[in-house]
N, C-alpha and C. Protein backbone atom coordinates (compact mmCIF):
# COMPACT_ATOMS: atom_id res chain seq x y z
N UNK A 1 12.57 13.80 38.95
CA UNK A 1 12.14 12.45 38.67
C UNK A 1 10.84 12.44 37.87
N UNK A 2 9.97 13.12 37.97
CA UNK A 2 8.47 13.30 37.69
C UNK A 2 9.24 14.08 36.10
N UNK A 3 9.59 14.38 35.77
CA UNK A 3 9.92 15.30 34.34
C UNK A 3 10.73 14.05 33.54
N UNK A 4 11.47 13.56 34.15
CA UNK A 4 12.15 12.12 33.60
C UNK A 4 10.75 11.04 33.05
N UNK A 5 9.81 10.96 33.67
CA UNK A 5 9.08 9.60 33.32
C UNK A 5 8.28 10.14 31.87
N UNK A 6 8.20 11.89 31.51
CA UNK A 6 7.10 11.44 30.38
C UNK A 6 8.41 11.46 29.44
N UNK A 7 9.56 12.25 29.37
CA UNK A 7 10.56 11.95 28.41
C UNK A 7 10.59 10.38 27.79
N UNK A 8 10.38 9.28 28.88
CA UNK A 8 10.60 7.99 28.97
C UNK A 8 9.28 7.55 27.75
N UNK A 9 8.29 8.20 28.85
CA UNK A 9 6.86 7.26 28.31
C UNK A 9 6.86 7.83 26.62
N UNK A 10 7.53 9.03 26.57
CA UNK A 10 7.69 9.67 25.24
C UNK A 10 8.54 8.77 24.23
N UNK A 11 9.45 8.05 24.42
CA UNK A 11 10.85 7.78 23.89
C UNK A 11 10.10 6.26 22.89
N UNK A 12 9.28 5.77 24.77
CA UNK A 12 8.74 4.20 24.13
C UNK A 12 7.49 4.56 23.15
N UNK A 13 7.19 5.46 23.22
CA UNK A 13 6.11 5.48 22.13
C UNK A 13 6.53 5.85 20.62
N UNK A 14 7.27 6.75 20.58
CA UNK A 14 8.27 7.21 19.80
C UNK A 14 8.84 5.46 19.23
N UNK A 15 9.18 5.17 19.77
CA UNK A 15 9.91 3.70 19.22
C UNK A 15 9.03 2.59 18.60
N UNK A 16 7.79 2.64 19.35
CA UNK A 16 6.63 1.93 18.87
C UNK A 16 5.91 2.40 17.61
N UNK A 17 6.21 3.68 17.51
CA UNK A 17 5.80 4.04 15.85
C UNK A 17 6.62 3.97 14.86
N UNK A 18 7.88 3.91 15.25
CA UNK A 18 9.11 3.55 14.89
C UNK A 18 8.94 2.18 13.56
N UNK A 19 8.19 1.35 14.97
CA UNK A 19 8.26 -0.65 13.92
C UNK A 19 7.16 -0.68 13.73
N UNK A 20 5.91 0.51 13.83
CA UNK A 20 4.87 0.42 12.93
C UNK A 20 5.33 0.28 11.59
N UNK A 21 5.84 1.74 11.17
CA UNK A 21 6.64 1.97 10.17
C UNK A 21 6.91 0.79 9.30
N UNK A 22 7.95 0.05 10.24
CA UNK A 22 8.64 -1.03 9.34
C UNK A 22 7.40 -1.98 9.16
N UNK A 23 5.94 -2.02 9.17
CA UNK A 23 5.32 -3.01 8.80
C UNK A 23 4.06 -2.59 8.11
N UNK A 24 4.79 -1.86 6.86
CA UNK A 24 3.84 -0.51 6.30
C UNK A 24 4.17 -1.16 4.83
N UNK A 25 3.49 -0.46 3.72
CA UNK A 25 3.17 -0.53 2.69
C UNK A 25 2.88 0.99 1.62
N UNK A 26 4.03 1.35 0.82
CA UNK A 26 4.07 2.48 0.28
C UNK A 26 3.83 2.10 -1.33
N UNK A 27 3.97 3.72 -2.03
CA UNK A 27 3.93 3.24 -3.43
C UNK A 27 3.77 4.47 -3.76
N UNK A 28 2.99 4.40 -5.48
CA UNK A 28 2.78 5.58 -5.96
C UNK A 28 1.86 4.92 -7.46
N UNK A 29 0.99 5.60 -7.71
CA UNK A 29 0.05 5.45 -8.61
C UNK A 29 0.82 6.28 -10.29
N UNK A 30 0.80 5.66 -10.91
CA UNK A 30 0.37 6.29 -12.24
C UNK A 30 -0.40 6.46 -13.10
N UNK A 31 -1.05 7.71 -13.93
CA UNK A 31 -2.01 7.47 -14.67
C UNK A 31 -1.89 6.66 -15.71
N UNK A 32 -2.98 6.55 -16.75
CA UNK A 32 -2.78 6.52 -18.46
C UNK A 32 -1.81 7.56 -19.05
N UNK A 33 -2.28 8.80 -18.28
CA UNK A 33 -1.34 9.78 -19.16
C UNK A 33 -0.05 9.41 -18.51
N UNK A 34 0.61 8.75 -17.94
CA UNK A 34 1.92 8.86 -17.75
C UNK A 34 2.85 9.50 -16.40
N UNK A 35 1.66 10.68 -15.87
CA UNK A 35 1.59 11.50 -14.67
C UNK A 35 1.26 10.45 -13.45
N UNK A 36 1.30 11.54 -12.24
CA UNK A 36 1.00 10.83 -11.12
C UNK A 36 -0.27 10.89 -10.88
N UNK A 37 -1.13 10.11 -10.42
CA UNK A 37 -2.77 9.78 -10.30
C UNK A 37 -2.81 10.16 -8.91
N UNK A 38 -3.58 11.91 -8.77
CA UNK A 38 -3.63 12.06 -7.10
C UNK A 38 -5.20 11.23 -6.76
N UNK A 39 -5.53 11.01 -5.78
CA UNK A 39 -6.93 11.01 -5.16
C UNK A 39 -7.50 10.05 -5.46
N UNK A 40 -6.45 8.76 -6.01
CA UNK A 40 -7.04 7.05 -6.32
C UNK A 40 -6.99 6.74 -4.56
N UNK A 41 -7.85 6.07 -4.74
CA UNK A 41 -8.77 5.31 -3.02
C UNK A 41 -7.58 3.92 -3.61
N UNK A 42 -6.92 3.60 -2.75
CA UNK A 42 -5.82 2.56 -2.47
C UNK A 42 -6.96 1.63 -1.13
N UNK A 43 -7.14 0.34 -1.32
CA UNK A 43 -7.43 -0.74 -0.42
C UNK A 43 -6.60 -1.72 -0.29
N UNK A 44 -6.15 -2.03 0.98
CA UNK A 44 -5.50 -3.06 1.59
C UNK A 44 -6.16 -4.20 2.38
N UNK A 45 -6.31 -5.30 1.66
CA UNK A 45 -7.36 -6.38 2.60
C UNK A 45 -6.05 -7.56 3.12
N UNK A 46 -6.21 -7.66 4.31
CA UNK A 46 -5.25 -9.01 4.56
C UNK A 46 -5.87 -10.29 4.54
N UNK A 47 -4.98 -11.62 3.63
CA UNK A 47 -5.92 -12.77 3.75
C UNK A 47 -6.06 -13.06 4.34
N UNK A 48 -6.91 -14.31 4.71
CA UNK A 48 -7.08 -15.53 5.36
C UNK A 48 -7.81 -14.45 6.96
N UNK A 49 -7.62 -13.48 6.79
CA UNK A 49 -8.07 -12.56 8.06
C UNK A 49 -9.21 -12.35 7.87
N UNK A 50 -10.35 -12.08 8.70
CA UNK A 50 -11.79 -11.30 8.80
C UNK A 50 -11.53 -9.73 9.29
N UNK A 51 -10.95 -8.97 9.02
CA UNK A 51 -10.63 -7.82 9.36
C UNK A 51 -11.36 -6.52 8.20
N UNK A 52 -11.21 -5.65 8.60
CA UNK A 52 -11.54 -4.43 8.69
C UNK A 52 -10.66 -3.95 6.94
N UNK A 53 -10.87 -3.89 5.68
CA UNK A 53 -9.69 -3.30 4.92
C UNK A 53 -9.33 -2.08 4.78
N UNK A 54 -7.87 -1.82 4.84
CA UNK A 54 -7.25 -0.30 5.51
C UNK A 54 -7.44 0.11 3.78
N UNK A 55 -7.80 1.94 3.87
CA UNK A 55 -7.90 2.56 3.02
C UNK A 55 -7.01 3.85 3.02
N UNK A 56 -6.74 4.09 1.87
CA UNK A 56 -6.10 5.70 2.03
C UNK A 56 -6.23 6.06 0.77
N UNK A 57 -5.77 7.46 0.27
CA UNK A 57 -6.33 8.43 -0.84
C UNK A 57 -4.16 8.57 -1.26
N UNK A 58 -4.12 8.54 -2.29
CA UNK A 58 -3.07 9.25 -3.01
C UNK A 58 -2.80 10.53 -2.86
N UNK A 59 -1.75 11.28 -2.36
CA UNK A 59 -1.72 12.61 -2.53
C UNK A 59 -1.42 13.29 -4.06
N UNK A 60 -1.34 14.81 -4.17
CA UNK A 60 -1.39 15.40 -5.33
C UNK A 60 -0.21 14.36 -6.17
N UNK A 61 1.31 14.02 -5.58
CA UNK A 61 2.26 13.45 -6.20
C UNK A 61 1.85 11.90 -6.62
N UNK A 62 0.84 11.52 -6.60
CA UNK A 62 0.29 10.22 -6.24
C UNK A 62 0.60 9.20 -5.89
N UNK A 63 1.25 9.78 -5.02
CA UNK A 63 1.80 8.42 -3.95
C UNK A 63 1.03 7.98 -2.47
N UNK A 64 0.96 6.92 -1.82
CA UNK A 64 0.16 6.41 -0.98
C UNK A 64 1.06 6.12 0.34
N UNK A 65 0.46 5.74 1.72
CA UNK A 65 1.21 4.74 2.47
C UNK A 65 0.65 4.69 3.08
N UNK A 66 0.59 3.58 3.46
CA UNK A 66 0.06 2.54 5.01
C UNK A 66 0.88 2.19 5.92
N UNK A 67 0.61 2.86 7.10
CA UNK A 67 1.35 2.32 8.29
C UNK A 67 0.87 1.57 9.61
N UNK A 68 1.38 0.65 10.30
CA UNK A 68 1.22 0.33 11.29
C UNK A 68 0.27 -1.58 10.64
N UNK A 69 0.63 -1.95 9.29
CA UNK A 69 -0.22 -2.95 9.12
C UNK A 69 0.20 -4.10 9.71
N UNK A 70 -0.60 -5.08 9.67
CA UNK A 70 0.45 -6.37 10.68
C UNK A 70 0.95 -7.40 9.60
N UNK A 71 1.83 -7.95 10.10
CA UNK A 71 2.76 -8.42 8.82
C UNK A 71 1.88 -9.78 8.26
N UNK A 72 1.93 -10.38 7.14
CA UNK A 72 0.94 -10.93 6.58
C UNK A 72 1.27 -10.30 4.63
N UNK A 73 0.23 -11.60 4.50
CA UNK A 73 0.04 -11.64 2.77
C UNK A 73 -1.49 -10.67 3.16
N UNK A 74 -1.73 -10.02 1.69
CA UNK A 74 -2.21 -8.96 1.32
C UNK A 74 -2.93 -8.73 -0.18
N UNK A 75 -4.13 -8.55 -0.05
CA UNK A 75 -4.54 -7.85 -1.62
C UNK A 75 -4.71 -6.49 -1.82
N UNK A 76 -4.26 -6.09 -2.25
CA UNK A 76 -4.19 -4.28 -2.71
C UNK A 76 -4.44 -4.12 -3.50
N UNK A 77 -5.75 -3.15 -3.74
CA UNK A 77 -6.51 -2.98 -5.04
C UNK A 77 -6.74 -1.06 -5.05
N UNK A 78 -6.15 -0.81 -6.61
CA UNK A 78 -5.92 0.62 -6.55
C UNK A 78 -7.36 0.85 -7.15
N UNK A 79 -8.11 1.87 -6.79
CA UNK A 79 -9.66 2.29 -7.16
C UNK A 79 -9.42 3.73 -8.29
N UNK A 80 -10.08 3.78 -8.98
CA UNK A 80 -10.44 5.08 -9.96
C UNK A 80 -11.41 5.24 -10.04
N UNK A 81 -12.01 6.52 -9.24
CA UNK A 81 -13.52 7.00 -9.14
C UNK A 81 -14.05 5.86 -9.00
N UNK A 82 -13.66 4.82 -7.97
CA UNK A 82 -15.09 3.42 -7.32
C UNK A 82 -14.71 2.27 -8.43
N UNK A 83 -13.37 2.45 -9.52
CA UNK A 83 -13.44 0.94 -9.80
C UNK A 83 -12.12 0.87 -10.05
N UNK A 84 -12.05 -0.55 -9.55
CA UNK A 84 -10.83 -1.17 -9.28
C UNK A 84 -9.73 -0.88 -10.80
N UNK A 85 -8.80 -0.86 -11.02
CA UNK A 85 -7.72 -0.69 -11.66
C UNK A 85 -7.20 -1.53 -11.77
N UNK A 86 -6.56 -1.72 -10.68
CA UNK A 86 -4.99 -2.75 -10.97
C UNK A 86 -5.11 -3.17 -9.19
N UNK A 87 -4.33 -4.61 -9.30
CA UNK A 87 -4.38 -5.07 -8.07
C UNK A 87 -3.33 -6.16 -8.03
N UNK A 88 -2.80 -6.32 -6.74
CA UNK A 88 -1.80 -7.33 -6.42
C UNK A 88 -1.94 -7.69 -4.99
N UNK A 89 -1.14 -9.07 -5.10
CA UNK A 89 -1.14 -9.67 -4.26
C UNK A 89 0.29 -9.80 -3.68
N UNK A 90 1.05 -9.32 -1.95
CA UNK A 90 1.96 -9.18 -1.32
C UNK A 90 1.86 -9.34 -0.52
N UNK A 91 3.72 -9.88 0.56
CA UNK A 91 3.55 -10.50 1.64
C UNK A 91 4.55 -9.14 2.12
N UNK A 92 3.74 -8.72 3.16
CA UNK A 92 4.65 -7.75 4.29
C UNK A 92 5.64 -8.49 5.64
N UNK A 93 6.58 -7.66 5.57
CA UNK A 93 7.01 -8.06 6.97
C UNK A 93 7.29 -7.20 8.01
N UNK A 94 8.18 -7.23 8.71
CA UNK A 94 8.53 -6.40 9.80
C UNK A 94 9.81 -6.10 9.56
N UNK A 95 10.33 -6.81 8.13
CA UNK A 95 12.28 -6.10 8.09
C UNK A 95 11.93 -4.98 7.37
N UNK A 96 10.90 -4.51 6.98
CA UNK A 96 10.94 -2.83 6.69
C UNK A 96 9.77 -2.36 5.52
N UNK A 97 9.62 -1.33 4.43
CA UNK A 97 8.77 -0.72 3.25
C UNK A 97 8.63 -2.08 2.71
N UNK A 98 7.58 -1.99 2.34
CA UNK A 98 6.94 -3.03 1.13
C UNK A 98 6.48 -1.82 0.14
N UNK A 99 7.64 -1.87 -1.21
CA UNK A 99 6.94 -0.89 -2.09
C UNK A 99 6.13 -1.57 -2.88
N UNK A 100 4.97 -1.01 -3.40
CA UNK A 100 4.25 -1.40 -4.65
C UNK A 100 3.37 0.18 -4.86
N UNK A 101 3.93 0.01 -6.94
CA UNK A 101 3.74 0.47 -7.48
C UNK A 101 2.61 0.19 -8.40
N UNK A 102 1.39 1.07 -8.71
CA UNK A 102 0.52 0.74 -9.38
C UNK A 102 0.37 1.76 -10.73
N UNK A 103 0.69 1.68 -12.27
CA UNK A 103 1.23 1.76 -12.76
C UNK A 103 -0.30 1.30 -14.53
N UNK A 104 -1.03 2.54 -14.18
CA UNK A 104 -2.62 2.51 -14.85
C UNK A 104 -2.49 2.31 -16.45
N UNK A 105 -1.37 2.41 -17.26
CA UNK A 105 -0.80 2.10 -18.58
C UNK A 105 -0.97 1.41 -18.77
N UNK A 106 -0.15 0.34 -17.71
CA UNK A 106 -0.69 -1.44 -18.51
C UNK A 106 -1.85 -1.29 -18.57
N UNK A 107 -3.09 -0.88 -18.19
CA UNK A 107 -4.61 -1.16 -18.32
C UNK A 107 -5.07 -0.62 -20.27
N UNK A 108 -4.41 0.23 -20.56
CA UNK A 108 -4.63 0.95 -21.53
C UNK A 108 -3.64 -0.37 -22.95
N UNK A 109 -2.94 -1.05 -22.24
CA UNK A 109 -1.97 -1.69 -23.23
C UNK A 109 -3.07 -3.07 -23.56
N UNK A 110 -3.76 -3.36 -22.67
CA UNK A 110 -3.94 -4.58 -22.80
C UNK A 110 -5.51 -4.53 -23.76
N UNK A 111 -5.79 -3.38 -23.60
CA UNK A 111 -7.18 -3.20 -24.77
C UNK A 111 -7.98 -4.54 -24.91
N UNK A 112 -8.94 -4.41 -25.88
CA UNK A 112 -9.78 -5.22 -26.47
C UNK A 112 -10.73 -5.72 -25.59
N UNK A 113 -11.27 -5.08 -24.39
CA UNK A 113 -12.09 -5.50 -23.67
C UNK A 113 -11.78 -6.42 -22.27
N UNK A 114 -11.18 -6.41 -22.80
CA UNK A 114 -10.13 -7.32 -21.27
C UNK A 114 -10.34 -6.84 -19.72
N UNK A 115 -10.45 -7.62 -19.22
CA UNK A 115 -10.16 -6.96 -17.90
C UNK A 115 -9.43 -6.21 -17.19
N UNK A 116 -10.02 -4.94 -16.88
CA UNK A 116 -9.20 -3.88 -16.43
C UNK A 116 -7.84 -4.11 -15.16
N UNK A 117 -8.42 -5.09 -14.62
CA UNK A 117 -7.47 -5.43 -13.37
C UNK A 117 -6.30 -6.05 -13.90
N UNK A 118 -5.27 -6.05 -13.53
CA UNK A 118 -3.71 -6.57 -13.94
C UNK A 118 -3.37 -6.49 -12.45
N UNK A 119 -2.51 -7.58 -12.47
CA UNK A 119 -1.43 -7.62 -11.72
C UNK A 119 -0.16 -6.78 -11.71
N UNK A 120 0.57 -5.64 -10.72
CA UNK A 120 1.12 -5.23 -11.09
C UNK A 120 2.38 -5.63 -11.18
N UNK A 121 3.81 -5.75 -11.66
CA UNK A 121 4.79 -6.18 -11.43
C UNK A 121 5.84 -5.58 -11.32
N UNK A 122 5.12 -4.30 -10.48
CA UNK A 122 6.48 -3.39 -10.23
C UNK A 122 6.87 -2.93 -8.82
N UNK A 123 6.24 -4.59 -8.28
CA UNK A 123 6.34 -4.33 -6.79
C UNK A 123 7.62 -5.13 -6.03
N UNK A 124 8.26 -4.73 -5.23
CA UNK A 124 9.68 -4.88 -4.58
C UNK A 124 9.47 -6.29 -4.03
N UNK A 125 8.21 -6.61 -3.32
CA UNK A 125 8.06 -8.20 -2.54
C UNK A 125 7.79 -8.70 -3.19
N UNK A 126 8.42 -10.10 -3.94
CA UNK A 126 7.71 -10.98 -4.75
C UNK A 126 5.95 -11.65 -4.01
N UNK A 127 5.20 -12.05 -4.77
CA UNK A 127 3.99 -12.48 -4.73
C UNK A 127 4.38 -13.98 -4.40
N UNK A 128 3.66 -14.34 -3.00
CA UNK A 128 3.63 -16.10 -3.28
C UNK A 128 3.64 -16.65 -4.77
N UNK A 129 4.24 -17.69 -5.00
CA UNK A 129 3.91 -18.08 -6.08
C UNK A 129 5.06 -17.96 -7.68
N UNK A 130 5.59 -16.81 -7.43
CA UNK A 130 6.10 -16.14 -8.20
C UNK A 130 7.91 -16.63 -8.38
């Protein structure tokens, strides 16, 4: 009986990281050059919230993910060495991945002094509004 309960207490926790999961936020960075952008600082702020904004680093493939966020609209702003890039605005839920792709080209297309930040539009959840 006593060997049965942590299998148990194991199973429910196991399951609870489970629908973290589904209320997560993935992606993958690209450079200018076309490659994958490792070691861009990714920020996640949720609106209308006073909270804490979740951070993470790109790996070598430059892709990102956030897990365990609570479902909610969202600003996500991709960083290069401390300045913002590209940023969007998305609503997460709990039916599963919210991909967004951040995608550092358009910054290079739009020249002439412009503002570096773009919206990206190569993300799977449409944006309020949109």
């Amino acid at each position: 009986m006593i060997i049965a309960l942590p299998a148990i207490g194991f199973l429910l926790t196991a399951g609870s990281i489970r629908s973290a999961d589904n209320k997560s936020i993935q992606g993958k960075v690209t450079g200018a050059d076309g490659k994958a952008f490792a070691r861009a600082e990714i920020v996640a702020e949720q609106a209308l919230v006073k909270a804490q904004p979740a951070i993470v680093k790109t790996d070598s493939n430059g892709q990102y993910v956030f897990r365990g966020l609570p479902v909610g609209l969202y600003t996500v702003t991709a960083y290069v060495e401390g300045v913002p890039m590209s940023q969007a605005k998305i609503r997460i839920s709990s039916a599963g991945w919210t991909k967004l792709d951040f995608d550092l080209r358009l910054n290079d297309r739009r020249g002439g002094g412009a503002d570096r930040m773009q919206t990206d539009l190569s993300m799977s959840t449409p944006s309020p509004g949109r």
